[in-house]
N, C-alpha and C. Protein backbone atom coordinates (compact mmCIF):
# COMPACT_ATOMS: atom_id res chain seq x y z
N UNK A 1 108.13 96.75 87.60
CA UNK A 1 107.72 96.27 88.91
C UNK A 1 108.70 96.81 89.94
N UNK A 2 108.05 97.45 90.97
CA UNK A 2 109.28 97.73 91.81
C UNK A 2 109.24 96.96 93.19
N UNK A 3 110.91 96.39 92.67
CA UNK A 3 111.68 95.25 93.90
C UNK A 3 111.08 95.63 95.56
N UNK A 4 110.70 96.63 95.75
CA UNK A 4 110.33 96.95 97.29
C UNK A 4 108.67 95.76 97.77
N UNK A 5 108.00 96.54 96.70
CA UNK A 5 106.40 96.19 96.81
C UNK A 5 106.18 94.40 95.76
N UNK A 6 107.31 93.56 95.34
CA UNK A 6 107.23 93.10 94.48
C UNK A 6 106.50 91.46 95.43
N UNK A 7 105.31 91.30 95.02
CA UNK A 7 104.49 89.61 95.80
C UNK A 7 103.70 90.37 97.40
N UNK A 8 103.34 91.47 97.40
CA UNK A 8 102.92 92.33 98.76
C UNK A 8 101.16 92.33 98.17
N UNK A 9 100.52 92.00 99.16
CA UNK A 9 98.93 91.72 98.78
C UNK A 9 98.46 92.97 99.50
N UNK A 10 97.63 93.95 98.45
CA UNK A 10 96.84 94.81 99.14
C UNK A 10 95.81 94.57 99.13
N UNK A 11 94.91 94.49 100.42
CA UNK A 11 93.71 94.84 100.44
C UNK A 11 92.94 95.38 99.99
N UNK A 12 91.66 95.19 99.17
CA UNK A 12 91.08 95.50 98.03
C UNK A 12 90.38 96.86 99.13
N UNK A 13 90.09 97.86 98.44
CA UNK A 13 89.51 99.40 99.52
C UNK A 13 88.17 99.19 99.21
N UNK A 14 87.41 99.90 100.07
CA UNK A 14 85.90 99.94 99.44
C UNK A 14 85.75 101.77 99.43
N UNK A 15 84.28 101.60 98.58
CA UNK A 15 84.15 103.44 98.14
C UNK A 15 83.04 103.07 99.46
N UNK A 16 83.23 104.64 99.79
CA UNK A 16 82.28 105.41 100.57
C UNK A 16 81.75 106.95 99.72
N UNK A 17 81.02 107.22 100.75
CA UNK A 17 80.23 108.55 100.21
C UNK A 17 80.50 109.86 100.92
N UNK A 18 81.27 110.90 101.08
CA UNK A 18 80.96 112.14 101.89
C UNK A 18 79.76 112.48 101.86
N UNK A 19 78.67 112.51 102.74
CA UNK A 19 77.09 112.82 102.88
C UNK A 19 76.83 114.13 102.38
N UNK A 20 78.06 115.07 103.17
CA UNK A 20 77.88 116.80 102.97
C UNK A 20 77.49 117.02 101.57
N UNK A 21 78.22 116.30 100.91
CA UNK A 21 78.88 116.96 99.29
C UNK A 21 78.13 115.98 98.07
N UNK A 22 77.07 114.51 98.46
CA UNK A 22 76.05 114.20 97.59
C UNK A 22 74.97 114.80 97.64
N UNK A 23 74.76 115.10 96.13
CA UNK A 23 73.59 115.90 95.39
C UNK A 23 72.28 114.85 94.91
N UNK A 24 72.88 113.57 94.76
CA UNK A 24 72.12 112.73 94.78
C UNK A 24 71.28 112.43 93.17
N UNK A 25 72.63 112.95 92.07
CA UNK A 25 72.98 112.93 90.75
C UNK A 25 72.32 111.44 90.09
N UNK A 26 72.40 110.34 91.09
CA UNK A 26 72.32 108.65 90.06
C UNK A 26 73.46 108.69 89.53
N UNK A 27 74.58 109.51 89.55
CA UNK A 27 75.47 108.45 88.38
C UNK A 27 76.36 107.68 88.82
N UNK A 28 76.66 107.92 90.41
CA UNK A 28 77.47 106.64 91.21
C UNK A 28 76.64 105.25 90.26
N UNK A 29 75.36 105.69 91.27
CA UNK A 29 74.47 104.21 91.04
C UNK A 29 74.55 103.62 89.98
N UNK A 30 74.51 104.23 88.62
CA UNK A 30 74.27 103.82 87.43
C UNK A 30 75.45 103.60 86.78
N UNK A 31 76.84 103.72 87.26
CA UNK A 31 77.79 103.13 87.12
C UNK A 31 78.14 101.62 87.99
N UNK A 32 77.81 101.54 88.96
CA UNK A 32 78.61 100.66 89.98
C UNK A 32 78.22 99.56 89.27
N UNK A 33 78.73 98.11 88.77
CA UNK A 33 78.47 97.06 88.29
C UNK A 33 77.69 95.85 89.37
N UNK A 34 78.39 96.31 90.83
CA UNK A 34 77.96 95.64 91.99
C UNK A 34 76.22 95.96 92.58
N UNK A 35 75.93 96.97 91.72
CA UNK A 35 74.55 97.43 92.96
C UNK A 35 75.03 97.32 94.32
N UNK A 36 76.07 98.23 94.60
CA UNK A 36 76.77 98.41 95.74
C UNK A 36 76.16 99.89 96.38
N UNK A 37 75.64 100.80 95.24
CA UNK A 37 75.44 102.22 95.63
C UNK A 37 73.80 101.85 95.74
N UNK A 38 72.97 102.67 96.84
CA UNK A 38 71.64 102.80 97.37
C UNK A 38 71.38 104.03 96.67
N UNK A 39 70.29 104.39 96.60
CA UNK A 39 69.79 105.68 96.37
C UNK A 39 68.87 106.06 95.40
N UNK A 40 68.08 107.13 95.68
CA UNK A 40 67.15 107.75 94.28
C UNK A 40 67.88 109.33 94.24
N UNK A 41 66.94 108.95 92.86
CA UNK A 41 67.22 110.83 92.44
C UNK A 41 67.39 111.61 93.44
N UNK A 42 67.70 112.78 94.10
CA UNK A 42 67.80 113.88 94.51
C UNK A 42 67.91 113.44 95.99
N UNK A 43 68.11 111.96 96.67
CA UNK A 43 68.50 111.70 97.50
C UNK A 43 69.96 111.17 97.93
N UNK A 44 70.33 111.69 99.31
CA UNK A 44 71.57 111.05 99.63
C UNK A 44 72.27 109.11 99.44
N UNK A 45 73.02 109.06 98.62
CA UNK A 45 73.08 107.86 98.14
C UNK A 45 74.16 106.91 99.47
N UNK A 46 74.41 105.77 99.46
CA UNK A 46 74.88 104.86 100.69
C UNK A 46 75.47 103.95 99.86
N UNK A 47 76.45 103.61 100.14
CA UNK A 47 77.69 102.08 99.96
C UNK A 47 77.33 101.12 100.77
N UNK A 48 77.12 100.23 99.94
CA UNK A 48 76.62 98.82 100.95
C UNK A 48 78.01 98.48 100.87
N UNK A 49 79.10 98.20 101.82
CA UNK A 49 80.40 97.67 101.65
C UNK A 49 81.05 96.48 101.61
N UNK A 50 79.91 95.88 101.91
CA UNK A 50 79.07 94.33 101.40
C UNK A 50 79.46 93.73 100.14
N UNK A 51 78.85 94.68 99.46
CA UNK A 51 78.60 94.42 97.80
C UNK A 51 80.03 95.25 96.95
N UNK A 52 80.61 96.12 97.64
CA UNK A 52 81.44 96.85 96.80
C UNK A 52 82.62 96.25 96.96
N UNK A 53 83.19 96.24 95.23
CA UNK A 53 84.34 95.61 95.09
C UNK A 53 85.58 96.30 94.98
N UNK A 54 85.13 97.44 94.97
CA UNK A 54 86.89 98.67 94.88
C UNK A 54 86.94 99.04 93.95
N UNK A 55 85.77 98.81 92.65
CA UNK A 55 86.45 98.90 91.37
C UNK A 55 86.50 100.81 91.07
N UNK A 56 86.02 101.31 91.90
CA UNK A 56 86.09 103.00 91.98
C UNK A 56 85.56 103.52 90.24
N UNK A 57 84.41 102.70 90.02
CA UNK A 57 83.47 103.13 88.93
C UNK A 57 83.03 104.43 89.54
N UNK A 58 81.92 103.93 90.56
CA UNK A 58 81.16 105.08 90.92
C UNK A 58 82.45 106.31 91.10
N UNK A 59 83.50 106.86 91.94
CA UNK A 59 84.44 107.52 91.86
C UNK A 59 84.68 108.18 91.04
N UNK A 60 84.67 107.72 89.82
CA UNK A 60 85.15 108.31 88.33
C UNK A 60 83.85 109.01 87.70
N UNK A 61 82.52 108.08 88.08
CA UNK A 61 81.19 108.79 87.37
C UNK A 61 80.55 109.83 88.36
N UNK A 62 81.40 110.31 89.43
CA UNK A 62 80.93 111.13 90.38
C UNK A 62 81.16 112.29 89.96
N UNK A 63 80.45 113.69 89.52
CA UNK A 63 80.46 114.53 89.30
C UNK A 63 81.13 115.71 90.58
N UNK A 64 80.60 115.14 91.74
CA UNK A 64 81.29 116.12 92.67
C UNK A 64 81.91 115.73 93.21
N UNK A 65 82.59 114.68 92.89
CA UNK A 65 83.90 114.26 93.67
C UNK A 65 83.53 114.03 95.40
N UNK A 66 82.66 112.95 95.53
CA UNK A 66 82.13 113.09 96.85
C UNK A 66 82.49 111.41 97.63
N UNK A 67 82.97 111.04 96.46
CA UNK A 67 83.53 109.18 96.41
C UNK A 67 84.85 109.27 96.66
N UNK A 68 85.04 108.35 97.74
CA UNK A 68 86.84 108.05 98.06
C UNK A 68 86.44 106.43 98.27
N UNK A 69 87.55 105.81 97.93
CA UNK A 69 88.31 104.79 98.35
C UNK A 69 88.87 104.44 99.48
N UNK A 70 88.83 103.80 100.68
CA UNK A 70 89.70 103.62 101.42
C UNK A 70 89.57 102.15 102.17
N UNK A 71 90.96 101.54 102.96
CA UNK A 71 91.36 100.33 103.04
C UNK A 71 89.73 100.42 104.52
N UNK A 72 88.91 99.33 104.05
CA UNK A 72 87.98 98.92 105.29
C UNK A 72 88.54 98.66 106.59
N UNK A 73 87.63 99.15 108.01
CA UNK A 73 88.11 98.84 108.95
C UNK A 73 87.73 97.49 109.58
């Protein structure tokens, strides 16, 4: 544990989507446990930020790396 960051609460991040760079694969969707990710086949998929819990499933099952994380505004 390091003494700097030690009892410091971070804010849980939510995933978003870069629009440019979804192919519109399903495998965000079909990972996310939340039904947080929108979308069909071969369409641009959407983060309800609502429903998403940070767990950066979809992120990891993203083939083009088009999922980030970041602290909500």
């Amino acid at each position: 544990v390091d003494p700097d960051t030690a009892g410091v609460i971070v804010a849980p991040k939510i995933a978003s989507i870069t629009e440019a760079l979804c192919t519109g694969c399903t495998r965000c969707f079909r990972a996310c446990p939340t039904d947080a990710v929108v979308g069909a086949t071969g369409q641009l998929h959407v983060i309800l930020p609502e429903a998403c819990t940070g767990c950066a499933k979809c992120a990891t099952a993203c083939p083009e790396n088009c999922i980030n994380l970041t602290q909500p505004s």
